[in-house]
C-alpha atoms as a PDB file:
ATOM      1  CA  UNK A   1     -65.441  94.308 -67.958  1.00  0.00           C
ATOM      2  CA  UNK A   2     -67.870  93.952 -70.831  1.00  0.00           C
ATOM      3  CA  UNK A   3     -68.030  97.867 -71.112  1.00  0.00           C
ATOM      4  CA  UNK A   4     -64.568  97.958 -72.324  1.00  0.00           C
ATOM      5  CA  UNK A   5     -63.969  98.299 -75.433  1.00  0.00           C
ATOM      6  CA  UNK A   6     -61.404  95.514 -77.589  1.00  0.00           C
ATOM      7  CA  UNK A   7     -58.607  98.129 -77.672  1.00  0.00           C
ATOM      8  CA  UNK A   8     -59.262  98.390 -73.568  1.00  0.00           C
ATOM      9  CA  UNK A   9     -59.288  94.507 -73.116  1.00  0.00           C
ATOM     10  CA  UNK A  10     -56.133  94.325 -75.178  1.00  0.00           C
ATOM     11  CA  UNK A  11     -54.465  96.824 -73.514  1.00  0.00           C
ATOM     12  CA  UNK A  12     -55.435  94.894 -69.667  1.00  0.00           C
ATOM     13  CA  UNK A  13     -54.564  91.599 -71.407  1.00  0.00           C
ATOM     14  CA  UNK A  14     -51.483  92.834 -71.664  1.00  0.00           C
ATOM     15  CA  UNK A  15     -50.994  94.785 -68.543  1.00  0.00           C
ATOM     16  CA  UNK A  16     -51.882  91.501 -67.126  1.00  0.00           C
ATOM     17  CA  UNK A  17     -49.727  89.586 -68.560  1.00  0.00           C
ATOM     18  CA  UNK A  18     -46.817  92.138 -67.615  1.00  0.00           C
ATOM     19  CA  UNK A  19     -47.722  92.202 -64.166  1.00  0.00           C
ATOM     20  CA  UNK A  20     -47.337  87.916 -64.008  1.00  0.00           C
ATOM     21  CA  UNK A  21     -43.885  88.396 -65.832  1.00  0.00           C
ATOM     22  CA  UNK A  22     -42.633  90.937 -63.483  1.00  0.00           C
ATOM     23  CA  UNK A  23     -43.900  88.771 -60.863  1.00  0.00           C
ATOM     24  CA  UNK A  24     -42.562  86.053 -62.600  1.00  0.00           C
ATOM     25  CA  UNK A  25     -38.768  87.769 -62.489  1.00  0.00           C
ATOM     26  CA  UNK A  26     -39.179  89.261 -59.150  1.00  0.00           C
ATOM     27  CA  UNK A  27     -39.061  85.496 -57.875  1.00  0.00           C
ATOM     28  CA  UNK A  28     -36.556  84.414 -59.865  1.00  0.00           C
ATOM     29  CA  UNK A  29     -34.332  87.832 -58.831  1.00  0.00           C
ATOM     30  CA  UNK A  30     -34.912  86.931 -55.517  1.00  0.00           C
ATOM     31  CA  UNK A  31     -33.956  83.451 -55.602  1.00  0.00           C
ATOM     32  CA  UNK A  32     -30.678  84.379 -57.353  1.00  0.00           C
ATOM     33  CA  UNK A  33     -30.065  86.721 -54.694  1.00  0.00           C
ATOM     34  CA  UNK A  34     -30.738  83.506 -51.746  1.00  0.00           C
ATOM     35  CA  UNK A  35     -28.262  81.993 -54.075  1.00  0.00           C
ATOM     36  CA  UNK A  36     -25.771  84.310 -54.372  1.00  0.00           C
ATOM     37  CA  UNK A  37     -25.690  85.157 -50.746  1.00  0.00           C
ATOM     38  CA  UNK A  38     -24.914  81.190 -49.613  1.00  0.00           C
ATOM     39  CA  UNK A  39     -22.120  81.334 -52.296  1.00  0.00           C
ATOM     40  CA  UNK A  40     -20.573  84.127 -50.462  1.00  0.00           C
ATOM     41  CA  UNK A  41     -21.099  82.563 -47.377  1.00  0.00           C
ATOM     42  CA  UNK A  42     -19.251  79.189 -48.391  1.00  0.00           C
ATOM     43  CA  UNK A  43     -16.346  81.529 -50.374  1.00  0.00           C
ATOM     44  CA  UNK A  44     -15.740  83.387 -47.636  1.00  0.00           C
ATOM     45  CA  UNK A  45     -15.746  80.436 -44.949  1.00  0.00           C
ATOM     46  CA  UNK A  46     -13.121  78.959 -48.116  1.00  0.00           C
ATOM     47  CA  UNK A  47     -11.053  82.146 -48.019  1.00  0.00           C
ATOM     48  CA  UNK A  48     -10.911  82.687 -44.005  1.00  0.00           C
ATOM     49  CA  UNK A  49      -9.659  78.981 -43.963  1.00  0.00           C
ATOM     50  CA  UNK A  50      -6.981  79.322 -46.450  1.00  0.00           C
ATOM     51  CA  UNK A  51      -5.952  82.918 -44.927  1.00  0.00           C
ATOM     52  CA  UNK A  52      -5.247  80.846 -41.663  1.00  0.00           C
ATOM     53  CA  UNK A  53      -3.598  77.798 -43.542  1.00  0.00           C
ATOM     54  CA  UNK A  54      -1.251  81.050 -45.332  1.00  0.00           C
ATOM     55  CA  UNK A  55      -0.876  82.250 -41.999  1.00  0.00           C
ATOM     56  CA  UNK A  56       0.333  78.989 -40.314  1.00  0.00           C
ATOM     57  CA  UNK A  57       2.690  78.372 -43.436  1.00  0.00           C
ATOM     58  CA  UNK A  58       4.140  81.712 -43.044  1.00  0.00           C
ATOM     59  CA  UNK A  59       4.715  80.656 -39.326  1.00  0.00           C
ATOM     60  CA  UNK A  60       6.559  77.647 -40.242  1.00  0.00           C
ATOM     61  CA  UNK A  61       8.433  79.248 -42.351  1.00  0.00           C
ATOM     62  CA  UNK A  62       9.487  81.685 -40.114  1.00  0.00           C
ATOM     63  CA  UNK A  63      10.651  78.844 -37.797  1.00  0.00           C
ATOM     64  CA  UNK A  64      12.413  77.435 -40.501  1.00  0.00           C
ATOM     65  CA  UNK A  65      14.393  80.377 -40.966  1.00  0.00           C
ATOM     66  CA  UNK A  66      15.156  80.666 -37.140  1.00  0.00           C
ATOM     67  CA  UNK A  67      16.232  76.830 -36.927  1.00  0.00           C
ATOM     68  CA  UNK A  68      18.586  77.328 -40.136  1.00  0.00           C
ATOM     69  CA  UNK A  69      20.279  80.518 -38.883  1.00  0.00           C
ATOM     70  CA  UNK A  70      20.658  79.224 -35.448  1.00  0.00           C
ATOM     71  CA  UNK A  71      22.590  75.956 -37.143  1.00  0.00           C
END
């Protein structure tokens, strides 16, 4: 390290301090992504429950419909 010249230690200074902020954002990527994947999971447990709730509205509608016609 001492045979480097300033320009050299700069220039690894810098490199250094590159590599610790791509570090840096790789673990914050990466806990975005953890993140982002347990919102999907709760939206789509939120959507499969209201697709069933449509679903059994629909139904009762459709008995409705019978139970009026029928009257």
């Amino acid at each position: 390290m001492n045979q480097l010249t300033a320009f050299e230690r700069a220039l690894l200074a810098q490199f250094e301090t590159l590599v610790s902020t791509s570090e840096t954002s790789l673990e914050a990527s990466e806990a975005t992504s953890k993140q982002l994947q347990a919102l999907y999971g709760n939206v789509q447990k939120r959507l499969d429950k209201i697709e069933q709730k449509q679903s059994e509205i629909e139904h009762f509608q459709a008995q409705l419909l019978r139970s009026f016609n029928t009257q």
